[in-house]
C-alpha atoms as a PDB file:
ATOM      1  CA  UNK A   1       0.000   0.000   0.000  1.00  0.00           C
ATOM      2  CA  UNK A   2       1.047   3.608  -0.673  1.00  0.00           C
ATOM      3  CA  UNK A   3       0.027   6.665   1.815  1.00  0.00           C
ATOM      4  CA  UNK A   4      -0.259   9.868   0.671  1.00  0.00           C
ATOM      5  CA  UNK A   5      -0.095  12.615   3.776  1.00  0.00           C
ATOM      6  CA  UNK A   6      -1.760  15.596   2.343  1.00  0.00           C
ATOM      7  CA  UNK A   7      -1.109  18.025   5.273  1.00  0.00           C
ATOM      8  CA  UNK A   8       1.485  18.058   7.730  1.00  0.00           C
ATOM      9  CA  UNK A   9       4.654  20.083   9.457  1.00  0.00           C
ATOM     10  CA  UNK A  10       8.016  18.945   9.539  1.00  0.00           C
ATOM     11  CA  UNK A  11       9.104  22.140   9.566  1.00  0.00           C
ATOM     12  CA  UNK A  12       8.176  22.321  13.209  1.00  0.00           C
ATOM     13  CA  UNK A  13      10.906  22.734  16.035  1.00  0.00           C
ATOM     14  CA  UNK A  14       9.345  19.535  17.667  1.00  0.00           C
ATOM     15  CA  UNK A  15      11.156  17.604  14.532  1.00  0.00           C
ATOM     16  CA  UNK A  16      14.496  19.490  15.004  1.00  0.00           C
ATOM     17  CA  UNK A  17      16.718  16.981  15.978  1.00  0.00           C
ATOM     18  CA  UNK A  18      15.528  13.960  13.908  1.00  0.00           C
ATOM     19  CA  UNK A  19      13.600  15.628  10.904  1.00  0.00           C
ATOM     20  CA  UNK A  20      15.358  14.199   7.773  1.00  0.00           C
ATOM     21  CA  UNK A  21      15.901  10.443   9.257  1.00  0.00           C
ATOM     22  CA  UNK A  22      11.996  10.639   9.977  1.00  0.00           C
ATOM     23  CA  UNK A  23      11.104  11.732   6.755  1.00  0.00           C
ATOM     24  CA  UNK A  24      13.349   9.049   4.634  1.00  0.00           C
ATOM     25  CA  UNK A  25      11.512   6.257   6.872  1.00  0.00           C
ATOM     26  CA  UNK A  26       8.371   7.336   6.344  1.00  0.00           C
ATOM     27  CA  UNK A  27       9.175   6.408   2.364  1.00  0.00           C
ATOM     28  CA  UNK A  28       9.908   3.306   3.470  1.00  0.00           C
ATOM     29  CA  UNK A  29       6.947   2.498   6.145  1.00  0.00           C
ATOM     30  CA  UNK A  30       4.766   3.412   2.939  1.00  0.00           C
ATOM     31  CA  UNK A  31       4.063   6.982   3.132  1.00  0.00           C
ATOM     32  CA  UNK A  32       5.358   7.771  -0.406  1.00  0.00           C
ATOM     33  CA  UNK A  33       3.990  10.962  -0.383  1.00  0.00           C
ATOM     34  CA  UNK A  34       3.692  14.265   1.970  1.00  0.00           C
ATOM     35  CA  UNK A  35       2.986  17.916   1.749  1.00  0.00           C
ATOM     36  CA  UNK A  36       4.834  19.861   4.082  1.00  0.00           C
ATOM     37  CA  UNK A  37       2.413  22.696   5.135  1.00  0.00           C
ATOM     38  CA  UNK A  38       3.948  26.341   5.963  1.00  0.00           C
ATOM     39  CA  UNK A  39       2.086  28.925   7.950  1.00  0.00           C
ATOM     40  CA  UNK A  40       4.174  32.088   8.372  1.00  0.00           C
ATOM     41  CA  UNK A  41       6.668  33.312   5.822  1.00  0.00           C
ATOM     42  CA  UNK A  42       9.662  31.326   7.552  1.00  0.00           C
ATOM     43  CA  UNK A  43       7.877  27.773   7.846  1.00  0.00           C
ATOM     44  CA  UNK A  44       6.854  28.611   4.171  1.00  0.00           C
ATOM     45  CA  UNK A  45      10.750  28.695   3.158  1.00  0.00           C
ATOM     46  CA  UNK A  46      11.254  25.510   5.349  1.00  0.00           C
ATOM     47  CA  UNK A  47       9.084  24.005   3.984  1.00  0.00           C
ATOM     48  CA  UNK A  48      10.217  25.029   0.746  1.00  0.00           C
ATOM     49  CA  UNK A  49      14.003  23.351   1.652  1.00  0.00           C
ATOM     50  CA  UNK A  50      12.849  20.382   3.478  1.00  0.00           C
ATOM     51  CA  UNK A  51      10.928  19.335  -0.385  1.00  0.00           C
ATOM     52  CA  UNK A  52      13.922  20.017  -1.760  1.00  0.00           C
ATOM     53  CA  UNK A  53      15.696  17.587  -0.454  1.00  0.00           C
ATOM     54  CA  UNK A  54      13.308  14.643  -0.763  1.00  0.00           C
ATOM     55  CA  UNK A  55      11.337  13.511  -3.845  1.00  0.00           C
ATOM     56  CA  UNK A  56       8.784  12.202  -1.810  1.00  0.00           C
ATOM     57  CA  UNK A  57       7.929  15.744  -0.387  1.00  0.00           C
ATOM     58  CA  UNK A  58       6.536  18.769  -1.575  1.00  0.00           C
ATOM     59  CA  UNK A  59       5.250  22.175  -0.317  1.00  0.00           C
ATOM     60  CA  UNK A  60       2.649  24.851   0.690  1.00  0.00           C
ATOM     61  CA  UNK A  61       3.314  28.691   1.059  1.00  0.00           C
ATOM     62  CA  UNK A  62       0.944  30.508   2.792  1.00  0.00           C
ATOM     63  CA  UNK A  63       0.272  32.839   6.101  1.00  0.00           C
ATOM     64  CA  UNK A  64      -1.774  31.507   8.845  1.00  0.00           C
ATOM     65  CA  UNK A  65      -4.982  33.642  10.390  1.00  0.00           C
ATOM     66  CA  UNK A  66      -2.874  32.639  13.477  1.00  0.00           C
ATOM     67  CA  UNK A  67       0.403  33.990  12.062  1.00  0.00           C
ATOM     68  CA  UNK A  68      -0.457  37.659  11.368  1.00  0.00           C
ATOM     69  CA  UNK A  69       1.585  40.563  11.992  1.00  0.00           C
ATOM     70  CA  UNK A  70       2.624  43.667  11.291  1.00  0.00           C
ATOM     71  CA  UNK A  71       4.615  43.199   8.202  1.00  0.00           C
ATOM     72  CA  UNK A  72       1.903  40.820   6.357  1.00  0.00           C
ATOM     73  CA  UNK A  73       1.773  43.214   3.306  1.00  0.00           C
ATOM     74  CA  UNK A  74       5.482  42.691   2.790  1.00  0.00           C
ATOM     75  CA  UNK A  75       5.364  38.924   3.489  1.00  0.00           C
ATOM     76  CA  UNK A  76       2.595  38.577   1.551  1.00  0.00           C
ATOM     77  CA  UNK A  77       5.133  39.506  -1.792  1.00  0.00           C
ATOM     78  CA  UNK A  78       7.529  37.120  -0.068  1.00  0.00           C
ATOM     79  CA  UNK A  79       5.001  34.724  -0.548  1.00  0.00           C
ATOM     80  CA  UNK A  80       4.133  35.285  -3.795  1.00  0.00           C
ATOM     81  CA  UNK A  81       7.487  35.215  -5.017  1.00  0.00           C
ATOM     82  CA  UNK A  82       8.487  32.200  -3.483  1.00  0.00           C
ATOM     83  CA  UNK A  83       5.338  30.551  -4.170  1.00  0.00           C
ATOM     84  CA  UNK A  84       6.588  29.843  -7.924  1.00  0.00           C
ATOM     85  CA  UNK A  85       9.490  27.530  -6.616  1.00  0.00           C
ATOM     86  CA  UNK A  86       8.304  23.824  -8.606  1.00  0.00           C
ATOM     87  CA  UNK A  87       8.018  21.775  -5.212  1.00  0.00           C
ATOM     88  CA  UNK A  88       5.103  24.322  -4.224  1.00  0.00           C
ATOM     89  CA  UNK A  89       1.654  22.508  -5.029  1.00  0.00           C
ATOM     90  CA  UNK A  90      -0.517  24.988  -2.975  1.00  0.00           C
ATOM     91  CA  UNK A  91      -1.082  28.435  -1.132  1.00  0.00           C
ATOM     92  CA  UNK A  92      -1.361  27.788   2.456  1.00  0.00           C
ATOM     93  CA  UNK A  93      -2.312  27.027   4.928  1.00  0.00           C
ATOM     94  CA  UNK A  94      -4.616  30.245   4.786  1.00  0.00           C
ATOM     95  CA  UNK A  95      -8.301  30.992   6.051  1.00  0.00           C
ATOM     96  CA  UNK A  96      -9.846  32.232   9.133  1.00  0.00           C
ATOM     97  CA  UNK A  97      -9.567  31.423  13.181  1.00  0.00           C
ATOM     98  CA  UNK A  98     -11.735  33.125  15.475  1.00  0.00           C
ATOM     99  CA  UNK A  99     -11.014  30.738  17.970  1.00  0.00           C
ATOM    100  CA  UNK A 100      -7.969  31.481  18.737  1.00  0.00           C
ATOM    101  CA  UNK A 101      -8.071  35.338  17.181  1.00  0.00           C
ATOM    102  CA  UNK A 102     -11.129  37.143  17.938  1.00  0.00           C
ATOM    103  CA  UNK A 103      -9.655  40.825  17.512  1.00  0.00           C
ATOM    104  CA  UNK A 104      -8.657  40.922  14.116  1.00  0.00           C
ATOM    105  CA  UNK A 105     -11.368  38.898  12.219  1.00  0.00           C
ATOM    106  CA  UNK A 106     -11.273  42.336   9.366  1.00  0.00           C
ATOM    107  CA  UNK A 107      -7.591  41.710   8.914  1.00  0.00           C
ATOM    108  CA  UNK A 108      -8.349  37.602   8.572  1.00  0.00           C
ATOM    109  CA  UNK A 109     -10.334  38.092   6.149  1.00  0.00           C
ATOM    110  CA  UNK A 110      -8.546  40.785   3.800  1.00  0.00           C
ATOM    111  CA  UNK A 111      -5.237  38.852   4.192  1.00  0.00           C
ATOM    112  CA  UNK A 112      -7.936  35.497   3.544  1.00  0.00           C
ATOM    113  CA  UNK A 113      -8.765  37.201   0.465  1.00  0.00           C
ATOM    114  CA  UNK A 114      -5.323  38.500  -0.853  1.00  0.00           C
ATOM    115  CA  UNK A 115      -3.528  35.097  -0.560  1.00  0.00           C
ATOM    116  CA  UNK A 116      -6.620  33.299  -2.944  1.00  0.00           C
ATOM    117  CA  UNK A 117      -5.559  36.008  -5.455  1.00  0.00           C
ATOM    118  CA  UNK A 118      -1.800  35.262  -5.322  1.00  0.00           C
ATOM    119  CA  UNK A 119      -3.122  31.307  -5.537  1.00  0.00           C
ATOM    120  CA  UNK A 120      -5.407  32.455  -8.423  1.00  0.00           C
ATOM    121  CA  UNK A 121      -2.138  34.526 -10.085  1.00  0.00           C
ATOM    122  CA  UNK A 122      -0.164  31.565  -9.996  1.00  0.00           C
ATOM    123  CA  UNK A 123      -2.334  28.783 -11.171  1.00  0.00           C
ATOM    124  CA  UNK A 124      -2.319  27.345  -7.386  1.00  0.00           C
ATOM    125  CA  UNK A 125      -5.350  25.278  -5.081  1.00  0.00           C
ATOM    126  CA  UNK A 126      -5.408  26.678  -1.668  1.00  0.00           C
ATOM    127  CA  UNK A 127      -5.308  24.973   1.504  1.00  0.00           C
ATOM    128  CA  UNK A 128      -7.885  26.069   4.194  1.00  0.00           C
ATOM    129  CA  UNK A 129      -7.747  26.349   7.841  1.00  0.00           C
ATOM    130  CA  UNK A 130     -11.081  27.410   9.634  1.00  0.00           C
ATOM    131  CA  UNK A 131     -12.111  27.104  13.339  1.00  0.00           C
ATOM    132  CA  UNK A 132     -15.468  29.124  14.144  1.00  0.00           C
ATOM    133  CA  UNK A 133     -15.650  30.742  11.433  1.00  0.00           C
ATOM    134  CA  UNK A 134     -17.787  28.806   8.789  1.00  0.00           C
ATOM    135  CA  UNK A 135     -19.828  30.984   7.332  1.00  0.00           C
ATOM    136  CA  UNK A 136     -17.584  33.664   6.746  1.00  0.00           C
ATOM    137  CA  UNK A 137     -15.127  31.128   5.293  1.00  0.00           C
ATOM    138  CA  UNK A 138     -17.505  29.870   2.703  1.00  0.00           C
ATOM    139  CA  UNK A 139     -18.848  33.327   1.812  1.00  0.00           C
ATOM    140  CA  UNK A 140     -15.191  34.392   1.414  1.00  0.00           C
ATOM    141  CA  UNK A 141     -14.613  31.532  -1.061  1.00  0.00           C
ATOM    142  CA  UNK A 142     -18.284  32.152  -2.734  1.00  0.00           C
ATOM    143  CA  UNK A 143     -17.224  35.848  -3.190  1.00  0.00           C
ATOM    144  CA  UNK A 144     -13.458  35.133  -4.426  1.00  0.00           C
ATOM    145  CA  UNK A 145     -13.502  31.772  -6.363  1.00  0.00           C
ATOM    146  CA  UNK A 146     -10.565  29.976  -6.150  1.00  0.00           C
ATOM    147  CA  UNK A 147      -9.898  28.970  -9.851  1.00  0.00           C
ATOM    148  CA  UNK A 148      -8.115  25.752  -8.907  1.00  0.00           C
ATOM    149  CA  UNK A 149     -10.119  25.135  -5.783  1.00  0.00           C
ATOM    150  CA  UNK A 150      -8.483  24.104  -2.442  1.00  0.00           C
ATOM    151  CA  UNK A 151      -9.008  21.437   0.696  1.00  0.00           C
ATOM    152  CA  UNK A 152     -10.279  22.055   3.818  1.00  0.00           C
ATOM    153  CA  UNK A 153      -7.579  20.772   5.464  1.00  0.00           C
ATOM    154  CA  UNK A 154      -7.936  18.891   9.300  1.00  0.00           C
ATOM    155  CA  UNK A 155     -11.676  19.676   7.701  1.00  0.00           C
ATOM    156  CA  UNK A 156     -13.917  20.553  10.917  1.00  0.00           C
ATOM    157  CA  UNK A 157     -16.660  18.035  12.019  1.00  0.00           C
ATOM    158  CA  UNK A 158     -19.566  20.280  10.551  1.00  0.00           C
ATOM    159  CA  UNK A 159     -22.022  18.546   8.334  1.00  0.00           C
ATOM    160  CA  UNK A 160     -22.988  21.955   6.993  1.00  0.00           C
ATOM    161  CA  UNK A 161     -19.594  23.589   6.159  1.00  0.00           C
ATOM    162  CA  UNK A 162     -19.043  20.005   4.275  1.00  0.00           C
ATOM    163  CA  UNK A 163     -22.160  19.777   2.720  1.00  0.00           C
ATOM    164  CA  UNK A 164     -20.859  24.007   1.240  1.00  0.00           C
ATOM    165  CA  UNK A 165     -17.607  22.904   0.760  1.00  0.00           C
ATOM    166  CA  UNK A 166     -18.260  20.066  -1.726  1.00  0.00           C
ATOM    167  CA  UNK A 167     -20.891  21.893  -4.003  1.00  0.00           C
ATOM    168  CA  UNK A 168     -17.755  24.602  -4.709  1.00  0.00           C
ATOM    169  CA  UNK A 169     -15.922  21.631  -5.222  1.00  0.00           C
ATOM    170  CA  UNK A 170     -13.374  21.760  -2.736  1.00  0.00           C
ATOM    171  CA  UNK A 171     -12.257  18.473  -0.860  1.00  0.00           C
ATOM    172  CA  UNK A 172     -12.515  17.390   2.376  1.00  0.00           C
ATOM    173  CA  UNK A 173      -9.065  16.317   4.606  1.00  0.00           C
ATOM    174  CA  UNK A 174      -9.307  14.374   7.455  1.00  0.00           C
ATOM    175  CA  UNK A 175      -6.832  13.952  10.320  1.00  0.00           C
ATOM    176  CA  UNK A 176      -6.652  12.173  13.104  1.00  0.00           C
ATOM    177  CA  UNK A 177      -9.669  13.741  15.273  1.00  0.00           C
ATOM    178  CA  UNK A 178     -12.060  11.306  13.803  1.00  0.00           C
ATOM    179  CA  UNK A 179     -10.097   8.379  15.256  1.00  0.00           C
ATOM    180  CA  UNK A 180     -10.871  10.601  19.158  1.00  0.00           C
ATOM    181  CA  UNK A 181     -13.446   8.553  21.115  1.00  0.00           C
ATOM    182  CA  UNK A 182     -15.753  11.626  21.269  1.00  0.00           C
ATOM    183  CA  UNK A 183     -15.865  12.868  17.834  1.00  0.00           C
ATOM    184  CA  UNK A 184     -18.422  10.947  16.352  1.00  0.00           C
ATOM    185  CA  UNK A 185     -17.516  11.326  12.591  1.00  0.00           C
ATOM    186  CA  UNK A 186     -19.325   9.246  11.040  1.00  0.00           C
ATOM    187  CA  UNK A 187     -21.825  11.200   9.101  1.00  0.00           C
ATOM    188  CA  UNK A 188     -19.256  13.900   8.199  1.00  0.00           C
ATOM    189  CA  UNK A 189     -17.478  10.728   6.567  1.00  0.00           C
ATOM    190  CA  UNK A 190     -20.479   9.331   4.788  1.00  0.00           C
ATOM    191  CA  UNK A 191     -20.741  12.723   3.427  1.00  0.00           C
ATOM    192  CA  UNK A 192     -17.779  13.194   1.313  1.00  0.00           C
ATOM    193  CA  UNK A 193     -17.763  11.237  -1.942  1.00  0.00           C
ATOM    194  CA  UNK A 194     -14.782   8.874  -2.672  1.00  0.00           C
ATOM    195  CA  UNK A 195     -13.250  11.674  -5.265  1.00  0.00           C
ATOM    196  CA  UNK A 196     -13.039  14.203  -2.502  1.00  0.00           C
ATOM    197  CA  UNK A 197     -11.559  12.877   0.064  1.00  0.00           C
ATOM    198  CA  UNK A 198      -8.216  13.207   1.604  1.00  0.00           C
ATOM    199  CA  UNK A 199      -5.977  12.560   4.542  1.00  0.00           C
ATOM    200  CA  UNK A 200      -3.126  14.172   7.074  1.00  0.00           C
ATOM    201  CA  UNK A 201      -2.181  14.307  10.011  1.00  0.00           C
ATOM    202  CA  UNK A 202      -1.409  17.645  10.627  1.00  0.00           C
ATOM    203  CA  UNK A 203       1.624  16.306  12.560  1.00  0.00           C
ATOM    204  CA  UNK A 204       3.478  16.845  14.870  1.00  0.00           C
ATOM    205  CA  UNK A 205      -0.649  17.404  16.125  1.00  0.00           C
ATOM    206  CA  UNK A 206      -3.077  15.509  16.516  1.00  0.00           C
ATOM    207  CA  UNK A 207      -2.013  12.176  17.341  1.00  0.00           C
ATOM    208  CA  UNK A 208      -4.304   9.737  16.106  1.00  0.00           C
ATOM    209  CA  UNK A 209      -5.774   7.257  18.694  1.00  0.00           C
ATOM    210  CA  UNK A 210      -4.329   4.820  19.752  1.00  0.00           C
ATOM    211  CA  UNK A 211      -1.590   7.099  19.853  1.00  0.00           C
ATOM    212  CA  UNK A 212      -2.850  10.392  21.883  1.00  0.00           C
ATOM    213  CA  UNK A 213      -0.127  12.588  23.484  1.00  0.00           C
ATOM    214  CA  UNK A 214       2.158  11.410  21.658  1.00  0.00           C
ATOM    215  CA  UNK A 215       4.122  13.117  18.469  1.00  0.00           C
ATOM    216  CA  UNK A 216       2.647  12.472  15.550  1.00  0.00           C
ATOM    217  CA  UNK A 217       4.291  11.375  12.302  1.00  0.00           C
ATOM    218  CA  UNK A 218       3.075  10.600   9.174  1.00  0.00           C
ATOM    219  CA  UNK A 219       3.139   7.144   9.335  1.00  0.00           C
ATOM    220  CA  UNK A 220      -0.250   7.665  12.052  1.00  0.00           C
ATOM    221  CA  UNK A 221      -1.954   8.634   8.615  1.00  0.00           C
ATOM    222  CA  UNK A 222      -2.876   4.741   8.274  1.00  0.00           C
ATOM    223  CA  UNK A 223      -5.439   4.941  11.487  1.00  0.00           C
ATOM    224  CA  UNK A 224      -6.531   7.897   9.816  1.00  0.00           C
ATOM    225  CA  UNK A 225      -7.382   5.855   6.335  1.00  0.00           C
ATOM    226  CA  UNK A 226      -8.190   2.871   9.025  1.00  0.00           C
ATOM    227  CA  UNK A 227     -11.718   4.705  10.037  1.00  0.00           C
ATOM    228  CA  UNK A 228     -12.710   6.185   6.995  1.00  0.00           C
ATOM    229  CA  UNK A 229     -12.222   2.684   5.528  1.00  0.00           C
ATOM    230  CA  UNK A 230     -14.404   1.201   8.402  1.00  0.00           C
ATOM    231  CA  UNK A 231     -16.911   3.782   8.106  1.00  0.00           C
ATOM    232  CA  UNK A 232     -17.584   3.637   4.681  1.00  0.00           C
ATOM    233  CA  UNK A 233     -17.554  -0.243   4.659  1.00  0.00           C
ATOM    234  CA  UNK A 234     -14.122  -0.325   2.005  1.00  0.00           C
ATOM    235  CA  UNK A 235     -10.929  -1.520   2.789  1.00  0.00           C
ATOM    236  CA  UNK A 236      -7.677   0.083   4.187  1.00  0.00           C
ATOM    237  CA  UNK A 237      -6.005  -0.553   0.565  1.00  0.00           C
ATOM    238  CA  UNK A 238      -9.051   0.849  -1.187  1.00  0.00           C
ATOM    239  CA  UNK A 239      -8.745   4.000   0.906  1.00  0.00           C
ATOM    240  CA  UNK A 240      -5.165   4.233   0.653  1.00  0.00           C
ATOM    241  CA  UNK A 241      -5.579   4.171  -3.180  1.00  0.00           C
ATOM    242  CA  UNK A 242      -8.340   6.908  -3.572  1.00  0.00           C
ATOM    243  CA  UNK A 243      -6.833   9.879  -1.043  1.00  0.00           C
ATOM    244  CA  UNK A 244      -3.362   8.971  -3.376  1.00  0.00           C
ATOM    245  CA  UNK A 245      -5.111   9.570  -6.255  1.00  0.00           C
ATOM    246  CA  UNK A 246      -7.176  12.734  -4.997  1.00  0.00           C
ATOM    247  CA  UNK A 247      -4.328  14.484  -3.674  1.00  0.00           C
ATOM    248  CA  UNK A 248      -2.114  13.725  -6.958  1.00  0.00           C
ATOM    249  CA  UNK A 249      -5.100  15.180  -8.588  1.00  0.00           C
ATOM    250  CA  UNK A 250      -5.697  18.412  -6.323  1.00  0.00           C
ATOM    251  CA  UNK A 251      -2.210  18.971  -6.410  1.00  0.00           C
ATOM    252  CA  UNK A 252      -1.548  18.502 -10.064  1.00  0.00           C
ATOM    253  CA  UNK A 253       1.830  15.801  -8.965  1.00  0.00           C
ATOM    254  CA  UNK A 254       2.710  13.581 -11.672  1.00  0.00           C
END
């Protein structure tokens, strides 16, 4: 079987000391294929370095609503510009968090809006993050179609958002959470058609049961293809084959 990761961050400090021996065995435990997600301007350019260096791996670019500061209109360029490097398959991780960031939901949403034009610019998908902020999320993406479309990545447990999501034909990732004994995923699952459908694990978050608290790695994506496989009544190899083929697809890899 063959694994494709569509969303996670080895760029993170927590992978510091062991990063490039973790990502060469994950090619070998069958994860033969990740996207290293950036969030800020410098986990975009380590991101950018880490794909590089591994065939396996490639990149997003993008500014966080949980990375904002002072100098976004200069990063933003930054972004742009080293957006065009060939291992970049997306803009991202952008969107909106009013979870986290209640003060500045204006600014989340012009800097939401500017990055889906530098993905629309450079013939780019865009990778979403929302957290309670559905509806403005979808009426951003209504109002500034994305020509290449996106995910919804770590895709919140909302029937609704999902339900919005597919008819602009965007596609649903799942991590981890929807292995968590309280999430109750199933419908959310049952939802998504077998063309749309993708996983991650967001690593070095969101540990996949049975591995809570722990770091996670990519190879923690297989519990994640595990319970969509049981929910929708398919097999692990099945599932493994479908979220490679959607994310080759979404992100245009050979």
């Amino acid at each position: 079987m063959e694994f494709f990761d569509s969303h996670a961050h080895y760029n993170d400090e927590k992978f510091l000391e062991n990063r490039e021996e973790l990502i060469e065995n994950m090619y070998k435990n069958e994860i033969t294929n990740i996207v290293c997600a950036g969030y800020n301007l410098e986990a975009s350019k380590d991101a950018i370095k880490l794909a590089s260096k591994f065939h396996h791996m490639f990149a997003t670019c993008g500014i966080s609503p949980n990375d904002l500061n002072e100098n976004v209109e200069k990063e933003l360029k930054k972004i742009e510009d080293i957006a065009k490097n060939e291992k970049v398959v997306a803009i991202g991780e952008i969107g909106l968090d009013y979870y986290w960031n209640k003060d500045n939901k204006e600014l989340q949403k012009e800097v939401f809006k500017k990055q889906i034009d530098i993905a629309n610019k450079l013939d780019l998908p865009i990778v979403i993050h929302t957290r309670d902020a559905v509806m403005d999320t979808i009426q951003i993406i209504k109002e500034n179609p994305v020509n290449k479309k996106g995910i919804f990545h770590c895709c919140p447990l909302n029937q609704e958002l999902i339900k919005e999501a597919l008819k602009l034909e965007f596609y649903i990732s799942f991590s981890g959470v929807i292995t968590f004994k309280n999430a109750k995923p199933d419908e959310c699952i049952k939802l998504v058609p077998n063309d749309r459908i993708l996983i991650e694990t967001d690593s070095p978050y969101l540990s996949p049961e049975p591995h809570r608290g722990e770091t996670n790695t990519s190879i923690n994506v297989k519990f994640v293809a595990q319970k969509i496989a049981e929910v929708k009544n398919t097999t692990l190899e099945e599932i493994a084959q479908i979220t490679k083929e959607n994310a080759k697809r979404i992100f245009e890899i050979a």
